[in-house]
C-alpha atoms as a PDB file:
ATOM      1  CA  UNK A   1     168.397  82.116  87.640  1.00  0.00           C
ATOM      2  CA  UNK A   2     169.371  81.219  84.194  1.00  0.00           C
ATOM      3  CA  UNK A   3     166.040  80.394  81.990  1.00  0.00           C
ATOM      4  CA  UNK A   4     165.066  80.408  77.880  1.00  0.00           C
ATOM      5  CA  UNK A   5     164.787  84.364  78.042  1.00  0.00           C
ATOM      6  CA  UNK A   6     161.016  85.884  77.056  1.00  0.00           C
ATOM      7  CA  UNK A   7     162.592  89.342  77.264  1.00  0.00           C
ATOM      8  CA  UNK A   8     161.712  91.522  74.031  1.00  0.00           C
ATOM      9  CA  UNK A   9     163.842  92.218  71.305  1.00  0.00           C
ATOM     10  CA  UNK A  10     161.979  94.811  69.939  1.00  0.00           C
ATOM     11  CA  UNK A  11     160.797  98.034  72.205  1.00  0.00           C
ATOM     12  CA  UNK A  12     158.806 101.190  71.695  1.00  0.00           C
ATOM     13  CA  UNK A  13     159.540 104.240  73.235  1.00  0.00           C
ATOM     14  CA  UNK A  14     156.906 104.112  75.763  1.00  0.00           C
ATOM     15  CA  UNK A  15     157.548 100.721  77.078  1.00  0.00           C
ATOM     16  CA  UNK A  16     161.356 101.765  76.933  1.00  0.00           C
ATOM     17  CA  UNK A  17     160.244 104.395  79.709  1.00  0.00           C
ATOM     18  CA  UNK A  18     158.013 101.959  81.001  1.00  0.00           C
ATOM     19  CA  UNK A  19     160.742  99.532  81.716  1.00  0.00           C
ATOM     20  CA  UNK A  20     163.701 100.974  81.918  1.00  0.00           C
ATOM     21  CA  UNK A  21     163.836 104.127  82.850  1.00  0.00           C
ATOM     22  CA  UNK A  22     165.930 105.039  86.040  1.00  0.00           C
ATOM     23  CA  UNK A  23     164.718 106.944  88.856  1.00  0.00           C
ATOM     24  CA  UNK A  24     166.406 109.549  90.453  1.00  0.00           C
ATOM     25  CA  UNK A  25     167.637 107.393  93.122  1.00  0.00           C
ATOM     26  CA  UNK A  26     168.404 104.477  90.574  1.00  0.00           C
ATOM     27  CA  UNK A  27     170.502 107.192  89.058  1.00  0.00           C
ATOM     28  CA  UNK A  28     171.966 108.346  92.348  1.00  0.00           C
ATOM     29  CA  UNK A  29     173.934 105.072  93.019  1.00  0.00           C
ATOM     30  CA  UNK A  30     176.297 105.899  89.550  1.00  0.00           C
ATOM     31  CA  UNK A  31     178.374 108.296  91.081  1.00  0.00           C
ATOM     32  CA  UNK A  32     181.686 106.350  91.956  1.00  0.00           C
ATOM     33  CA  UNK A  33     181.782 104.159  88.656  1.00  0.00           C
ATOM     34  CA  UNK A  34     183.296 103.743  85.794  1.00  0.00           C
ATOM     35  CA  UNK A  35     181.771 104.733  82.674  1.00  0.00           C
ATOM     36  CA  UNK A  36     181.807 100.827  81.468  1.00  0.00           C
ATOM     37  CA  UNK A  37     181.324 100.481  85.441  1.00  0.00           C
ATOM     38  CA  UNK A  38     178.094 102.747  85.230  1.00  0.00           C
ATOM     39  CA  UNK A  39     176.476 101.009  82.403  1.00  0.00           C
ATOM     40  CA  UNK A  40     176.728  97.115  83.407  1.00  0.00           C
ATOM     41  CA  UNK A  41     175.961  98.765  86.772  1.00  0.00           C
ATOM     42  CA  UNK A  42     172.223 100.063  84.985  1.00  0.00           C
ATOM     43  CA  UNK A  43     172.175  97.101  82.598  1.00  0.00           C
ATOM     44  CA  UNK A  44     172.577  94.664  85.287  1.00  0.00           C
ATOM     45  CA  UNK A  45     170.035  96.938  87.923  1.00  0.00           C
ATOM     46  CA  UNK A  46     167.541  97.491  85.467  1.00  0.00           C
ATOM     47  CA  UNK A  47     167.649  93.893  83.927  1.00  0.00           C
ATOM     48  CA  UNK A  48     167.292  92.178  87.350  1.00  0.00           C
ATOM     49  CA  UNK A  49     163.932  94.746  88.134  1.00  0.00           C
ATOM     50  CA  UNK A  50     162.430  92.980  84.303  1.00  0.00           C
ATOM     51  CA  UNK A  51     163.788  89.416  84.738  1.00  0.00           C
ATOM     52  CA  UNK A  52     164.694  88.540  88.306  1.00  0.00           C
ATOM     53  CA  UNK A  53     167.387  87.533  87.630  1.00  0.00           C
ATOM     54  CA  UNK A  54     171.111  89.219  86.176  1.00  0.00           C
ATOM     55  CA  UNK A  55     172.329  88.906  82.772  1.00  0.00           C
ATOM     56  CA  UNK A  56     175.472  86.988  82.553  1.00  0.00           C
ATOM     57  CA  UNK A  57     176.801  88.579  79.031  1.00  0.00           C
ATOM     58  CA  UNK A  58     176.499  92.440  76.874  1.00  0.00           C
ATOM     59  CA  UNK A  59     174.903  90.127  74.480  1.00  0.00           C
ATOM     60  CA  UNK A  60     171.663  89.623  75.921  1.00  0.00           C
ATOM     61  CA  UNK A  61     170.749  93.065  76.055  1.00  0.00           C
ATOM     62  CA  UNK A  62     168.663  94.182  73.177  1.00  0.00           C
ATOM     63  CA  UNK A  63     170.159  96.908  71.686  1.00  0.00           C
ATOM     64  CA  UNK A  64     167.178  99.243  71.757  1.00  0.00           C
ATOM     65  CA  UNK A  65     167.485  99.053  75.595  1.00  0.00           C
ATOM     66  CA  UNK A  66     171.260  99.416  75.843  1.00  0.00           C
ATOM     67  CA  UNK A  67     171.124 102.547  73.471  1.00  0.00           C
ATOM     68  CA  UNK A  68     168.227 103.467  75.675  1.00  0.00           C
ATOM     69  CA  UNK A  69     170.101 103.006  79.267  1.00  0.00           C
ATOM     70  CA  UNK A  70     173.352 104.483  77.594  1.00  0.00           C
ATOM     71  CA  UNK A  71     171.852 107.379  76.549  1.00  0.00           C
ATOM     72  CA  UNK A  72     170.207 108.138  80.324  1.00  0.00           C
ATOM     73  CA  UNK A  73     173.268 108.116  81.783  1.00  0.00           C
ATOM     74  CA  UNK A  74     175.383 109.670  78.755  1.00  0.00           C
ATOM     75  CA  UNK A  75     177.900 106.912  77.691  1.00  0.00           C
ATOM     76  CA  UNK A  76     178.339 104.804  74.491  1.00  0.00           C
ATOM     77  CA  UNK A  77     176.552 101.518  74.598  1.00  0.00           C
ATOM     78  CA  UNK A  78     180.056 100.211  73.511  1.00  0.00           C
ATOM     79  CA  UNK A  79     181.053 100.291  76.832  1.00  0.00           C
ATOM     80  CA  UNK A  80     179.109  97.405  77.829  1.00  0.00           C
ATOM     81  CA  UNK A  81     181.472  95.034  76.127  1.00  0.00           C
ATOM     82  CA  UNK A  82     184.179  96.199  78.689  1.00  0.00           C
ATOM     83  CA  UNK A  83     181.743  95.185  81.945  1.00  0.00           C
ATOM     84  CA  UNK A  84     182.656  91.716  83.315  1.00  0.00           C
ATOM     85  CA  UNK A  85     179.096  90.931  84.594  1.00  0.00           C
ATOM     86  CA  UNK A  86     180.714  87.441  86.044  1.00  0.00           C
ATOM     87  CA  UNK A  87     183.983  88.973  87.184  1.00  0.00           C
ATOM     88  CA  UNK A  88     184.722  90.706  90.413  1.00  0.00           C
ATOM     89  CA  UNK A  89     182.950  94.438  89.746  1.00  0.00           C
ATOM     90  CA  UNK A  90     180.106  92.613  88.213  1.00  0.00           C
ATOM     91  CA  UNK A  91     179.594  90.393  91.606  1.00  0.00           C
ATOM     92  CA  UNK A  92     180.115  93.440  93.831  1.00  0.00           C
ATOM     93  CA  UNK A  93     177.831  94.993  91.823  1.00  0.00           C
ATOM     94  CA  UNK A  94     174.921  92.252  92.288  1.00  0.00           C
ATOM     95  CA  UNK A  95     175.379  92.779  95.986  1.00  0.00           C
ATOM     96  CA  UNK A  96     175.056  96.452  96.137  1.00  0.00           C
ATOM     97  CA  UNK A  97     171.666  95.834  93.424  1.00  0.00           C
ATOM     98  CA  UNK A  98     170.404  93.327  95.725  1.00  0.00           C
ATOM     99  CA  UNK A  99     170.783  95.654  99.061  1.00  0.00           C
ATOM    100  CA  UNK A 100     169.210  98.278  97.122  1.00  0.00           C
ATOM    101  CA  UNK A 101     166.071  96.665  96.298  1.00  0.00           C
ATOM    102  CA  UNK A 102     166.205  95.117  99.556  1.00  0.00           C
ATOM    103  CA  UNK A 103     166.326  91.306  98.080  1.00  0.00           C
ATOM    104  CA  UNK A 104     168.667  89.326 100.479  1.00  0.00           C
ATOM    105  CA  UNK A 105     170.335  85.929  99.444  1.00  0.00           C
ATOM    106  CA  UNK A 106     168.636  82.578  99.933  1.00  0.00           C
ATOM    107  CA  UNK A 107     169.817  80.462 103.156  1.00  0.00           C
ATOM    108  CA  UNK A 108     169.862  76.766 104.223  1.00  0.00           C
ATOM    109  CA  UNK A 109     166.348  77.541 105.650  1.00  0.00           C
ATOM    110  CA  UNK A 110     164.886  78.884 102.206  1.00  0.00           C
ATOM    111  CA  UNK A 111     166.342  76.393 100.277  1.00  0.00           C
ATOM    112  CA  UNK A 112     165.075  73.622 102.395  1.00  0.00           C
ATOM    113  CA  UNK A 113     161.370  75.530 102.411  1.00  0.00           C
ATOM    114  CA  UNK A 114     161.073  75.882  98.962  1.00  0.00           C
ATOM    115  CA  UNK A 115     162.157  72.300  98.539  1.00  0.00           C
ATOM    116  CA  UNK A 116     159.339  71.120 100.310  1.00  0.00           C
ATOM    117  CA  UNK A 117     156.907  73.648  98.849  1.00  0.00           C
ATOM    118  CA  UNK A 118     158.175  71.764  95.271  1.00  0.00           C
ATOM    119  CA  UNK A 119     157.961  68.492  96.062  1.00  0.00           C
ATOM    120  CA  UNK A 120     154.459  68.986  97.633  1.00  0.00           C
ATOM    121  CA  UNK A 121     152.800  71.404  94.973  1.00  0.00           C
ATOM    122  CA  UNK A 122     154.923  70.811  91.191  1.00  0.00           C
ATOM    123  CA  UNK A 123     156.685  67.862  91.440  1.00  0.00           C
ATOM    124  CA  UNK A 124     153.287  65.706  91.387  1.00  0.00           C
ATOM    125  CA  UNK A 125     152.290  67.049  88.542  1.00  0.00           C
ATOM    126  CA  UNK A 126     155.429  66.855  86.379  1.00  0.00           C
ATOM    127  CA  UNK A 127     156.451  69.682  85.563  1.00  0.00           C
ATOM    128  CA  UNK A 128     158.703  71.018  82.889  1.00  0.00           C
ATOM    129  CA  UNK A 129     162.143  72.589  83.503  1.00  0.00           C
ATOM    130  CA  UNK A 130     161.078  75.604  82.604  1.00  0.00           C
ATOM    131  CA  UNK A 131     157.752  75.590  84.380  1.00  0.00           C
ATOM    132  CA  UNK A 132     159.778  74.774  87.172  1.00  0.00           C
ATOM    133  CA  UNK A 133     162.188  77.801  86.507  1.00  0.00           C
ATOM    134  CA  UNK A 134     159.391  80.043  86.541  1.00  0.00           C
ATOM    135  CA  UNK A 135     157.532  78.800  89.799  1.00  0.00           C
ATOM    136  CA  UNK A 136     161.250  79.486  91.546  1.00  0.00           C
ATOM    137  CA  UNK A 137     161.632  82.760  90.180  1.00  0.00           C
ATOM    138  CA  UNK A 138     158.038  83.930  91.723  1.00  0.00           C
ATOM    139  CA  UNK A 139     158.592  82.130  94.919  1.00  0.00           C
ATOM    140  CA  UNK A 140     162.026  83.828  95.832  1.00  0.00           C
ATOM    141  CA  UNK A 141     160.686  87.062  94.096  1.00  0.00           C
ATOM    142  CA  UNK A 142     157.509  87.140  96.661  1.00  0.00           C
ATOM    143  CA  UNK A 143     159.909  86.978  99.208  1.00  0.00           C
ATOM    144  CA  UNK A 144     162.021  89.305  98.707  1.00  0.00           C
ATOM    145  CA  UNK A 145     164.767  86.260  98.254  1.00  0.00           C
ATOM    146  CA  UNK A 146     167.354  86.299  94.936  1.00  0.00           C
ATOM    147  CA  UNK A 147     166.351  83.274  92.992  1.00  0.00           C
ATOM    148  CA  UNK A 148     169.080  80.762  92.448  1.00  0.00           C
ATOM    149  CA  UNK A 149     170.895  79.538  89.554  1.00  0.00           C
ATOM    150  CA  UNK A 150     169.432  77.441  87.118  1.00  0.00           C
ATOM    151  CA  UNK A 151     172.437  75.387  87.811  1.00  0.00           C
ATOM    152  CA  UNK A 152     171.372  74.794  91.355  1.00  0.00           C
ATOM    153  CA  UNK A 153     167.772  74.700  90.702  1.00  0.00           C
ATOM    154  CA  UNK A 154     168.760  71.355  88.344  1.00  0.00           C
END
């Protein structure tokens, strides 16, 4: 789900960790990539956990946390500009993130719940886009559900 990002721009080491950081098992999932493969992989993992939803471009990762992702998993953060997050590695990688953290896609049956969930509790009370945006993102996120695109949220 696309939305006006709040992420930082500016991180300190601790919140870096706090943030970012893979686990072991985060870490474990790298093996078969591509260096450029293995960072959008992280970038796009990691990004998703913080946002809930995937970047689309390198360029809205704050360099503080690509240096700090590249530097886990011992690549240059240049090889971000090589990842196509909307291309055909970048989708396949979505799926595998999403089966990982055990977040399945929405279906007719979600979409038509959470349709009726807005139009009885927001829509009353005229909401703004992005207030709207936001009430999506925590109502797919509580269930486990990947949020859709601000496209189809329009």
């Amino acid at each position: 789900m696309r939305r006006d990002s709040i992420l930082k721009w500016q991180w300190q080491a601790d919140e870096l960790h706090a943030h970012w950081h893979l686990t072991a098992e985060e870490s474990s999932l790298l093996h078969k990539k591509t260096l450029h493969g293995r960072l959008g992989f992280v970038v796009s993992l990691k990004y998703f956990q913080n946002e809930s939803y995937f970047p689309e471009s390198y360029r809205e990762i704050p360099e503080a946390v690509l240096g700090y992702l590249a530097n886990q998993i011992g690549v240059s953060g240049d090889n971000l500009s090589q990842y196509e997050f909307n291309g055909r590695t970048g989708k396949r990688d979505r799926t595998e993130i999403l089966s990982f953290l055990g977040i399945r896609r929405a279906n007719k049956n979600d979409k038509s719940e959470f349709a009726k969930v807005l139009l009885a509790d927001m829509l009353p009370s005229d909401p703004t886009f992005i207030a709207l945006q936001d009430y999506a993102i925590h109502w797919f996120k509580n269930r486990r559900i990947e949020p859709p695109g601000s496209v189809r949220l329009e």
